[in-house]
Protein backbone atom coordinates (compact mmCIF):
# COMPACT_ATOMS: atom_id res chain seq x y z
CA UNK A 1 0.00 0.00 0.00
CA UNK A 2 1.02 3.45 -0.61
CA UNK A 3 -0.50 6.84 0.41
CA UNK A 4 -1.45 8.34 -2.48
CA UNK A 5 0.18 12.21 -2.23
CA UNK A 6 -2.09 15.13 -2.89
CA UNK A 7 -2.06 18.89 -1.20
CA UNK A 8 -4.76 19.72 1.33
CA UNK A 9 -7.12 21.97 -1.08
CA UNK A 10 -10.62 21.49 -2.24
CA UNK A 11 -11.92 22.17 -6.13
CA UNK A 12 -9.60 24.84 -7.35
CA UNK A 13 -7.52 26.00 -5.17
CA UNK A 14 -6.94 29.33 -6.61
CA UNK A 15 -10.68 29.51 -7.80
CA UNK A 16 -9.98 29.34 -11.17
CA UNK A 17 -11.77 26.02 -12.35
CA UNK A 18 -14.22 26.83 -9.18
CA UNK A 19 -15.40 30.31 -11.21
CA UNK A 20 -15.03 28.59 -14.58
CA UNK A 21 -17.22 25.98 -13.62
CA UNK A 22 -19.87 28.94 -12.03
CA UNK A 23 -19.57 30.40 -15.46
CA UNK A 24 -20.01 27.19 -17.49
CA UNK A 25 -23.74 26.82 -15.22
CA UNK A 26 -24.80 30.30 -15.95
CA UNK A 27 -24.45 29.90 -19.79
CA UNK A 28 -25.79 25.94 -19.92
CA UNK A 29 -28.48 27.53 -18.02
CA UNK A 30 -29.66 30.15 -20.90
CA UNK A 31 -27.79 28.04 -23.66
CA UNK A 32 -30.84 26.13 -26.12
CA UNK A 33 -28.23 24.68 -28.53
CA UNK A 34 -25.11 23.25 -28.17
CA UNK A 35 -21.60 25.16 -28.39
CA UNK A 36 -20.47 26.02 -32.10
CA UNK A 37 -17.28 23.87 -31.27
CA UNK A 38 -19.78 20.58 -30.76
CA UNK A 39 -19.95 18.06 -33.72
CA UNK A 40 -23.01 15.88 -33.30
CA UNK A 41 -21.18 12.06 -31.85
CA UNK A 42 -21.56 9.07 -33.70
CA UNK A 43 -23.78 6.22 -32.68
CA UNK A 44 -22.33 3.96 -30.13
CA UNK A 45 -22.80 0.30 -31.05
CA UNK A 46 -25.18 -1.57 -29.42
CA UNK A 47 -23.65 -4.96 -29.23
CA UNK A 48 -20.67 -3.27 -26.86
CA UNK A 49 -23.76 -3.81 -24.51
CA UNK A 50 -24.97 -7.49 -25.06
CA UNK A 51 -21.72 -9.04 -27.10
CA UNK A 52 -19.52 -11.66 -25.02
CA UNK A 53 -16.52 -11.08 -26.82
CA UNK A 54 -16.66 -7.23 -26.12
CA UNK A 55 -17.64 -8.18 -22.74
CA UNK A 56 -14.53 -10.39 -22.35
CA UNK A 57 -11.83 -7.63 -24.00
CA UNK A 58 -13.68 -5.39 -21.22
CA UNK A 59 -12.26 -7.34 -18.41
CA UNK A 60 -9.31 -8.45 -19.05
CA UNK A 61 -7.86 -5.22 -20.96
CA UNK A 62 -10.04 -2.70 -18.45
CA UNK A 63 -10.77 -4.40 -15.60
CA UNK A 64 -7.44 -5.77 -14.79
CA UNK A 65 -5.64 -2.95 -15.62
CA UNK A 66 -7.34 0.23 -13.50
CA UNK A 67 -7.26 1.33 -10.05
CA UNK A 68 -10.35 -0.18 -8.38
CA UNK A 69 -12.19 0.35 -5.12
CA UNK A 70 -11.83 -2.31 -2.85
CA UNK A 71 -12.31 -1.09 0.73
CA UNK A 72 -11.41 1.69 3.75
CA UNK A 73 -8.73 1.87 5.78
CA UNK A 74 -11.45 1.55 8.81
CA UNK A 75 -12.24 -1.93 7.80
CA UNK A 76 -8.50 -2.71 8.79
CA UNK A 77 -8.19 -1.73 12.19
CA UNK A 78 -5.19 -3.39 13.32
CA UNK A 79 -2.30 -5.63 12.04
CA UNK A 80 -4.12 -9.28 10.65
CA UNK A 81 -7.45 -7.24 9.66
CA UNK A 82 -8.16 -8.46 6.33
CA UNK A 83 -11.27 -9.04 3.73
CA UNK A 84 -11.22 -10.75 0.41
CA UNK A 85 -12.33 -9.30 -2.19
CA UNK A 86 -14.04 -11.02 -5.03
CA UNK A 87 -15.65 -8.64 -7.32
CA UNK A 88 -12.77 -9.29 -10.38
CA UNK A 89 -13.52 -12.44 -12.20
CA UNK A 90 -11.22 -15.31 -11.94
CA UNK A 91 -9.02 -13.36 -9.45
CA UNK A 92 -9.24 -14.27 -5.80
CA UNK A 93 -7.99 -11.49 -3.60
CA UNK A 94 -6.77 -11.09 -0.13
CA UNK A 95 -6.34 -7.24 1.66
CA UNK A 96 -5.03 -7.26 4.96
CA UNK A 97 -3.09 -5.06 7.09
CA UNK A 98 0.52 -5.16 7.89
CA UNK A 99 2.56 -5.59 11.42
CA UNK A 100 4.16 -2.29 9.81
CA UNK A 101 0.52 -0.92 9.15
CA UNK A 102 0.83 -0.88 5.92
CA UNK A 103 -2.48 -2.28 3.98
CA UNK A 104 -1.24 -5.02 0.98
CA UNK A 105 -3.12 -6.73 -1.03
CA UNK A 106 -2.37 -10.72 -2.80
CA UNK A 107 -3.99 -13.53 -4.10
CA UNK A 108 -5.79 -15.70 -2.45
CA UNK A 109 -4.08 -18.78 -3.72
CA UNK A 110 -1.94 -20.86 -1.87
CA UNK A 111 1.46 -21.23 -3.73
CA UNK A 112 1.60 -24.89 -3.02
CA UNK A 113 -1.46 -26.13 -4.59
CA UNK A 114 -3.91 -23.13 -4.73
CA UNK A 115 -6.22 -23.44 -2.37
CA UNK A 116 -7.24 -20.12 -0.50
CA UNK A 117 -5.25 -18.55 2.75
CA UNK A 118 -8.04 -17.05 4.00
CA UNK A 119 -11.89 -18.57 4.58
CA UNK A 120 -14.15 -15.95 5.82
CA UNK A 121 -15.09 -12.61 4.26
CA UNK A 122 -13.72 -10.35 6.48
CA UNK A 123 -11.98 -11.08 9.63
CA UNK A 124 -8.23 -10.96 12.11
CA UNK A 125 -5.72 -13.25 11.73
CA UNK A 126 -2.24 -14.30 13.75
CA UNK A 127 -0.74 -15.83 10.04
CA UNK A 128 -2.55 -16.63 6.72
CA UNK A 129 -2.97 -19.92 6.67
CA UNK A 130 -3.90 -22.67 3.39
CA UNK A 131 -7.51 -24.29 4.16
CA UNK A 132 -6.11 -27.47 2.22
CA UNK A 133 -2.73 -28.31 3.75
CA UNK A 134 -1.85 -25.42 6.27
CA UNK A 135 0.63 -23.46 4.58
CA UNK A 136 1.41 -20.20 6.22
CA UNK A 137 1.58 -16.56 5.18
CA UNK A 138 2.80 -13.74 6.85
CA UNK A 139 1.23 -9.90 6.67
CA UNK A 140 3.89 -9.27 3.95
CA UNK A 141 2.80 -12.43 1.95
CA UNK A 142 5.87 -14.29 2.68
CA UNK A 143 5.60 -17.88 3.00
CA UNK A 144 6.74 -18.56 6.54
CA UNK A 145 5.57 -22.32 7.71
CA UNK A 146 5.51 -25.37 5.68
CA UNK A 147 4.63 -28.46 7.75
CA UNK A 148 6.63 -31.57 6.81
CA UNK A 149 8.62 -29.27 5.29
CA UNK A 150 11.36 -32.13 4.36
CA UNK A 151 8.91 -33.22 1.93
CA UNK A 152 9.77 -30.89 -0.65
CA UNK A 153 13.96 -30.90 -0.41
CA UNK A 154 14.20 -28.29 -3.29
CA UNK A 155 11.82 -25.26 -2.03
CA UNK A 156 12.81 -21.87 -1.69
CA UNK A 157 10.52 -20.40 0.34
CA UNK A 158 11.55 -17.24 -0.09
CA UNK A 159 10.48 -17.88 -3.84
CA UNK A 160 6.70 -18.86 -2.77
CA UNK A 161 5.24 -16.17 -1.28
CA UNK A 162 1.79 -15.35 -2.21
CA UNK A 163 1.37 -13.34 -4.96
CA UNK A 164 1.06 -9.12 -5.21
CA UNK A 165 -1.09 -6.79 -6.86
CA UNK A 166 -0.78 -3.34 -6.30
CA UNK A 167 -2.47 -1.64 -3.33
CA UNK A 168 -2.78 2.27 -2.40
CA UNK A 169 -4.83 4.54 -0.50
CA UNK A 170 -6.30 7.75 -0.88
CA UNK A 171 -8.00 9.69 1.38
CA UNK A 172 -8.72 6.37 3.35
CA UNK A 173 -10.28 4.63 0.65
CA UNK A 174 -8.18 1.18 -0.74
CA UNK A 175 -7.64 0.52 -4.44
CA UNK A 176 -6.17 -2.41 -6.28
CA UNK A 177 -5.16 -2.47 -9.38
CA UNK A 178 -3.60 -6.58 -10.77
CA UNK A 179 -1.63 -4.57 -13.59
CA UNK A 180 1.73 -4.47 -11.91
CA UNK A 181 3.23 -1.66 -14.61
CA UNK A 182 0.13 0.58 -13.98
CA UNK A 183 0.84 4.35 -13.23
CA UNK A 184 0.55 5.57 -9.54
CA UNK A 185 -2.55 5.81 -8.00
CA UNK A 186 -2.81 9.30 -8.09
CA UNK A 187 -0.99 10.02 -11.51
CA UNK A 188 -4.14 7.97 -12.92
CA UNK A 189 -6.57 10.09 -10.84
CA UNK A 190 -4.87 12.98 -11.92
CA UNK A 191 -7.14 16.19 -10.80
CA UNK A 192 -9.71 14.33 -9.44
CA UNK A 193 -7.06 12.94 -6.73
CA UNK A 194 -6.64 16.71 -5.64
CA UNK A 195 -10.02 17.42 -5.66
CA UNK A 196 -11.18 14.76 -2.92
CA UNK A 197 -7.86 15.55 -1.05
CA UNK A 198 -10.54 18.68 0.14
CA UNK A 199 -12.38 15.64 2.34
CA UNK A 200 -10.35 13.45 5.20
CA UNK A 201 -12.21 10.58 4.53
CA UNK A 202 -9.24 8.54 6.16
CA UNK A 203 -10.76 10.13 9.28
CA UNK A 204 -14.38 8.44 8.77
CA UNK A 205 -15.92 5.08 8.91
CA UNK A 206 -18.33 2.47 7.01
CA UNK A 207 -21.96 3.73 7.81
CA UNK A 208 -24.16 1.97 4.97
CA UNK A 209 -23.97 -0.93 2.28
CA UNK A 210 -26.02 -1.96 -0.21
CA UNK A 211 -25.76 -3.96 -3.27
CA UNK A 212 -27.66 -5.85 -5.68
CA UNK A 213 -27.43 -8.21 -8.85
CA UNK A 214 -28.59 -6.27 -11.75
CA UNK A 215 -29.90 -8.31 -15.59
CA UNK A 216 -28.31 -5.31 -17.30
CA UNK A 217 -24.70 -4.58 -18.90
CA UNK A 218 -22.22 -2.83 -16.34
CA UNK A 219 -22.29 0.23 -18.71
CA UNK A 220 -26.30 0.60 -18.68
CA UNK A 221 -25.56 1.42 -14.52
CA UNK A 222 -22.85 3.77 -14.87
CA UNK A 223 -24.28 5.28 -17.88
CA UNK A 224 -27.01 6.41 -15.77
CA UNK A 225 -24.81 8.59 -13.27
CA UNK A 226 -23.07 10.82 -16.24
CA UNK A 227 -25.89 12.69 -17.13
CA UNK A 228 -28.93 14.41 -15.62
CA UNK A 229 -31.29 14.77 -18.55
CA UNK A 230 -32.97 11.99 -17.35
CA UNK A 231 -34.18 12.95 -13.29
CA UNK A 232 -37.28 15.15 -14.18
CA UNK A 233 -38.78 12.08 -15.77
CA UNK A 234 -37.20 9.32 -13.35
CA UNK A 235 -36.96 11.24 -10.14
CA UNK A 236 -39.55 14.25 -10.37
CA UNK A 237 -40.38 13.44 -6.79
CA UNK A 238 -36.40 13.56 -5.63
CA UNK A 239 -33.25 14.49 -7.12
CA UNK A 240 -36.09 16.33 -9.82
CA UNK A 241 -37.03 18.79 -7.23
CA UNK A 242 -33.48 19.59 -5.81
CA UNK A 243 -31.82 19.91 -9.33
CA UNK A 244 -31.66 22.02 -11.77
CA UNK A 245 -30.79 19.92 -14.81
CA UNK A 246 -30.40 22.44 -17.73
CA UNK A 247 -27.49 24.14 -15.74
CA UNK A 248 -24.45 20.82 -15.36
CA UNK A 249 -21.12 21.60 -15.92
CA UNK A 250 -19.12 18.69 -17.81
CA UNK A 251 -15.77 18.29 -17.09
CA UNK A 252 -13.90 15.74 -18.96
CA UNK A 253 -10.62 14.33 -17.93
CA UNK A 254 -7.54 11.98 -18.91
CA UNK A 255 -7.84 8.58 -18.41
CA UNK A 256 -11.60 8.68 -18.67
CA UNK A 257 -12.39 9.91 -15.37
CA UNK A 258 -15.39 13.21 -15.41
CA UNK A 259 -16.93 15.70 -13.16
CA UNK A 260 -20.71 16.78 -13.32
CA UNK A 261 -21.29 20.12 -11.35
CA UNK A 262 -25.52 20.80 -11.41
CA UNK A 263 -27.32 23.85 -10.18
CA UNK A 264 -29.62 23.62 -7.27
CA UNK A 265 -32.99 24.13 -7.99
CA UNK A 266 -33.30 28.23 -7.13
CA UNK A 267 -30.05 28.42 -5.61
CA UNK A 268 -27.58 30.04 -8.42
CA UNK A 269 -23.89 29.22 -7.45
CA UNK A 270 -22.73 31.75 -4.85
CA UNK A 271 -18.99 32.63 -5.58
CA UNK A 272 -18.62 33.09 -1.95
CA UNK A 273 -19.78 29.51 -0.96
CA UNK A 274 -17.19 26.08 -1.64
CA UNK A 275 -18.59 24.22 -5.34
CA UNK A 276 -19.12 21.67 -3.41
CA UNK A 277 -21.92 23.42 -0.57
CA UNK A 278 -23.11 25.80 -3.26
CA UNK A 279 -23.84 22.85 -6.19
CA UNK A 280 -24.30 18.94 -6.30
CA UNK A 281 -21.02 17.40 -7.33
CA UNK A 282 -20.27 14.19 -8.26
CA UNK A 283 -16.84 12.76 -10.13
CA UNK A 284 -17.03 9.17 -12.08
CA UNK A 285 -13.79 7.37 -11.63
CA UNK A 286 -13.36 5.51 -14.82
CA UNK A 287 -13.98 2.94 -15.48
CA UNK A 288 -16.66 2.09 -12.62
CA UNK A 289 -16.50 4.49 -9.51
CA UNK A 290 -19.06 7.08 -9.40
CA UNK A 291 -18.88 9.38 -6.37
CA UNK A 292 -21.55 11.73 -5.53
CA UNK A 293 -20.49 14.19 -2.61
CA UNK A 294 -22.04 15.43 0.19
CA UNK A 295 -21.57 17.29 3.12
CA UNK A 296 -19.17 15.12 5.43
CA UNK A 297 -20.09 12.20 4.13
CA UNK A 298 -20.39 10.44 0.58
CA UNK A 299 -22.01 7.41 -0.73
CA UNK A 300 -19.28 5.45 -3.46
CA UNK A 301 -21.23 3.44 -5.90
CA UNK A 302 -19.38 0.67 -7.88
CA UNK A 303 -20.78 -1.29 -10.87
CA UNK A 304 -18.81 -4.64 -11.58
CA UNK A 305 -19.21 -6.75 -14.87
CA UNK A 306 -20.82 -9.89 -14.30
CA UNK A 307 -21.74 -11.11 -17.57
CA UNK A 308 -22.55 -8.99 -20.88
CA UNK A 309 -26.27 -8.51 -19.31
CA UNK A 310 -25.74 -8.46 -15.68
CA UNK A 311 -23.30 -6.86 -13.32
CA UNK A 312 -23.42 -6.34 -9.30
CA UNK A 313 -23.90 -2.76 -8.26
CA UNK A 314 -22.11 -2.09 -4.49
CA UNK A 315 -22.61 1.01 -2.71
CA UNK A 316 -20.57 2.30 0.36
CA UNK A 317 -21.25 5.02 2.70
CA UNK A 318 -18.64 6.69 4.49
CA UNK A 319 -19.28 9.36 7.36
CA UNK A 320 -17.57 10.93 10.50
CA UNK A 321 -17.60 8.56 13.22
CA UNK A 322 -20.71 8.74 15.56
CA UNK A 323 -18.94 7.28 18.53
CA UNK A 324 -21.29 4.58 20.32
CA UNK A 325 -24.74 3.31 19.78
CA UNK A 326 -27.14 3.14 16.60
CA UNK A 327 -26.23 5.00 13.48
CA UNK A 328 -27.87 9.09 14.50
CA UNK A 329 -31.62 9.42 13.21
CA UNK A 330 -30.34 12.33 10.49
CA UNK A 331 -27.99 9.49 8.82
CA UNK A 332 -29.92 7.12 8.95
CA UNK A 333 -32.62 8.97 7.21
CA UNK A 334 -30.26 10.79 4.15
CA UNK A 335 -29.59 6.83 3.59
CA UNK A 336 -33.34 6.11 2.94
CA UNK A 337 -33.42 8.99 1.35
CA UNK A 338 -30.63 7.47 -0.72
CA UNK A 339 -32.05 4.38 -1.32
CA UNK A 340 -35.57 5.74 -2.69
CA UNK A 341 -33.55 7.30 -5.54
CA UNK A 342 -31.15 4.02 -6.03
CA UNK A 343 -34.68 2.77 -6.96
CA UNK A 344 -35.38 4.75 -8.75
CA UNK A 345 -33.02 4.22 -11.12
CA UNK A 346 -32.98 0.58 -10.61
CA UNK A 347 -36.58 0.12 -11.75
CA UNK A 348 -35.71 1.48 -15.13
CA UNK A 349 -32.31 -0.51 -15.78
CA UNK A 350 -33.22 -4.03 -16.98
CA UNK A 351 -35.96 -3.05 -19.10
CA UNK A 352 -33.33 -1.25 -21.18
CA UNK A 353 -31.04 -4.11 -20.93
CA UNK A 354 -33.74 -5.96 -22.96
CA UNK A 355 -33.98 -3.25 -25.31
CA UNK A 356 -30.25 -3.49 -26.07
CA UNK A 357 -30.57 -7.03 -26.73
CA UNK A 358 -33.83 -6.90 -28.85
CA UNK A 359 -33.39 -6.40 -33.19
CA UNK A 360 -34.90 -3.31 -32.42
CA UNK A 361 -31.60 -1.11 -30.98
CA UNK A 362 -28.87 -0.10 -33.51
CA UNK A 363 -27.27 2.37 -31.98
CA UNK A 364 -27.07 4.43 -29.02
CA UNK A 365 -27.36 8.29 -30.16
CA UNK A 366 -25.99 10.75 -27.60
CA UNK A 367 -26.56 14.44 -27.06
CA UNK A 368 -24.27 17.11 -25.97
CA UNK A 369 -24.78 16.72 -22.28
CA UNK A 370 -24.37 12.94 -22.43
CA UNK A 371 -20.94 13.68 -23.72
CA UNK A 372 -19.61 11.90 -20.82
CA UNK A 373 -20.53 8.38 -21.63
CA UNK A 374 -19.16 8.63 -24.51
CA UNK A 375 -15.70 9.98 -23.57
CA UNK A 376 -15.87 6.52 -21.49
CA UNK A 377 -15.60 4.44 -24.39
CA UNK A 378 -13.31 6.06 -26.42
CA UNK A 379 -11.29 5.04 -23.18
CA UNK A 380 -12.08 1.63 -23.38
CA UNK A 381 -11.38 1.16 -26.87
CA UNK A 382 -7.90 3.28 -25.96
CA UNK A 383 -7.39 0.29 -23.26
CA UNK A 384 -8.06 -2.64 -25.06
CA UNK A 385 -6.63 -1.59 -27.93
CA UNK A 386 -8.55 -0.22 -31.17
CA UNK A 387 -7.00 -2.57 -33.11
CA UNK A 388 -8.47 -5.50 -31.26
CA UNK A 389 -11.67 -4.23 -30.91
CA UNK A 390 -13.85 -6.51 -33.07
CA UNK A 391 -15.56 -5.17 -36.45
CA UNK A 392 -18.46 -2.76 -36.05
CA UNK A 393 -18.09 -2.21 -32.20
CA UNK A 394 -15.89 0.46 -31.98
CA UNK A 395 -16.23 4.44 -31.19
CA UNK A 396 -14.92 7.01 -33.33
CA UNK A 397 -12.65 9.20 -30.80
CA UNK A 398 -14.09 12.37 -30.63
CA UNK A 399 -13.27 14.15 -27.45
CA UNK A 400 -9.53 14.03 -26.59
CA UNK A 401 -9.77 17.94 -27.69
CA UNK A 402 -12.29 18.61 -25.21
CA UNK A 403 -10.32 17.35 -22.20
CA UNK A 404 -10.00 20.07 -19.15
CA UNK A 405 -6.04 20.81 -18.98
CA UNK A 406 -4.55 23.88 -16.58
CA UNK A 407 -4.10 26.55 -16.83
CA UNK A 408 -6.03 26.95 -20.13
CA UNK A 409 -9.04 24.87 -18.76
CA UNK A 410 -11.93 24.61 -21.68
CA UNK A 411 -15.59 23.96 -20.37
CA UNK A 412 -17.25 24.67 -23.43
């Protein structure tokens, strides 16, 4: 594990991008046609949402090669805390915590005849130790105990330790990442690393989980978090009345990670207030991270690929700690509150799955504010490699030009 770097300062530290992005609300706000500088953006291909060989390039050339969210730091409390982690498919993985404090993650494959080190989902443990023939691991992953070792008279322990995969924190919040030549964890977050270096979250705790198997293609779920076109007709009872969804502020970053800055309903920014009080903010870390903000606390939702038509959606809440007792009445109710619009959008997932699926889809056509989603896949295609993306699937890239870059940021 390594703590990921990143100066104490919230959105804009010189209030630059903070005023740009003020600016950018006011004239979406009045604006009834996109920007001059906009070319309409091709159809996206349908079968990137139902096709398993897309599906499969996805993994293995996305998947296992970005930063991912796997868990915070509070769910490692002392030396031998540890919890598997499962969501990648075919990869087995063990976190745990250091006698040196330092959070590492490995497989959870014995080096002797792979069975796993650790049983239970999350737990504390003295060594990690082989369910099959009681092998043991230390914290660091070094093979320390083989009984009957004389059994084996040419091992090198020191050459069967458990395997690695890279592990750093953020702000308190745990990412792996299996691609062992993969950039820092905050040179891939770029920006977006500076902007949550405004919040301690190392500082807060686990206050609410939730997650459920969804019949619709990872993408349809984060697709549904890069744009707010759609809450006046699925939440006009919720995130309808609060928002104000003609005035969102894009911003478009390398790597494929975004921002999406929205108005309040009646509440124009106030240049004297933080972004973050005076508008809703939320940042999607590419490829499957979206992270709406809030005040002193913020809910993490993470979408992982199941199949081409079904994925798992996990959400985790992280707060201040409330000392003692039950979670406080007001936290527990901003989670319902939470939840209501998680159904929201939940309700209205699969049937589009079978849409996608159906004869009847051939393309998926994408207006200016949607830009986001598709600045996503040029990524992917950029990942897996355009020349090994199979005929007729991939995206025309489009939006490299349009990337926010400092000083010269461009919003429009």
């Amino acid at each position: 594990m390594v703590e990921s770097g990143g100066m104490e300062r919230g959105l804009g530290v010189d209030g630059i991008l903070a005023d740009r992005i003020r600016a950018e609300l006011q004239r979406e706000s009045v604006r009834r046609a996109p920007p001059n500088s906009f070319r309409p953006l091709p159809e996206i291909p349908g079968g990137r949402y139902t096709r398993q060989d897309f599906f499969d390039l996805e993994v293995e050339g996305v998947f296992r090669r970005s930063w991912l969210l796997a868990a915070h730091v509070s769910e490692f409390p002392e030396a031998g805390s540890y919890k598997r982690f499962e969501r990648l498919l075919k990869a087995p993985i063990v976190i745990i915590r250091g006698r040196d404090g330092v959070i590492r993650a490995f497989y959870n494959t014995c080096r002797h005849r792979g069975a796993p080190v650790v049983k239970d989902a999350q737990g504390k443990c003295n060594i990690m130790r082989c369910q099959f023939h009681s092998w043991g691991y230390d914290f660091d992953g070094r093979l320390v105990n083989v009984p009957d070792e004389y059994e084996f008279p040419e091992l090198d322990k020191s050459a069967r330790g458990l395997l690695p995969l890279r592990c750093e924190v953020l702000k308190g919040v745990v990412f792996i990442n299996e691609d062992l030549d993969a950039p820092p964890l905050a040179d891939w977050m770029g920006s977006v690393a500076d902007e949550w270096s405004a919040t301690s979250m190392g500082d807060w705790t686990v206050d609410y989980r939730w997650s459920r198997v969804m019949n619709c293609n990872w993408k349809c779920v984060v697709d549904a978090f890069q744009e707010v076109y759609h809450i006046n007709t699925v939440h006009p009872k919720t995130v309808g009345l609060a928002l104000d969804h003609t005035s969102a502020a894009v911003g478009l970053m390398p790597n494929g990670h975004s921002r999406l800055c929205v108005s309040r309903n009646g509440a124009p920014p106030d240049p004297a207030e933080d972004i973050y009080v005076s508008t809703s903010v939320s940042h999607t870390l590419w490829p499957n991270l979206i992270g709406p903000r809030g005040n002193g606390n913020v809910k993490f939702i993470v979408v992982w690929p199941l199949a081409p038509g079904q994925c798992e959606i996990e959400v985790t809440g992280l707060g201040l700690p409330w000392g003692d007792g039950p979670l406080p009445p007001d936290r527990v109710a901003a989670n319902l509150a939470f939840d209501a619009v998680l159904e929201e959008d939940m309700v209205n997932l699969q049937p589009i799955q079978a849409s996608l699926d159906s004869t009847a889809f051939s393309g998926m056509m994408l207006g200016y504010q949607e830009r986001r989603i598709y600045w996503a896949h040029e990524v992917i295609d950029e990942m897996i490699g355009r020349d090994r993306i199979p005929p007729g699937l991939a995206v025309e890239p489009r939006l490299a030009g349009a990337l926010e870059s400092e000083p010269g940021i461009t919003l429009e």
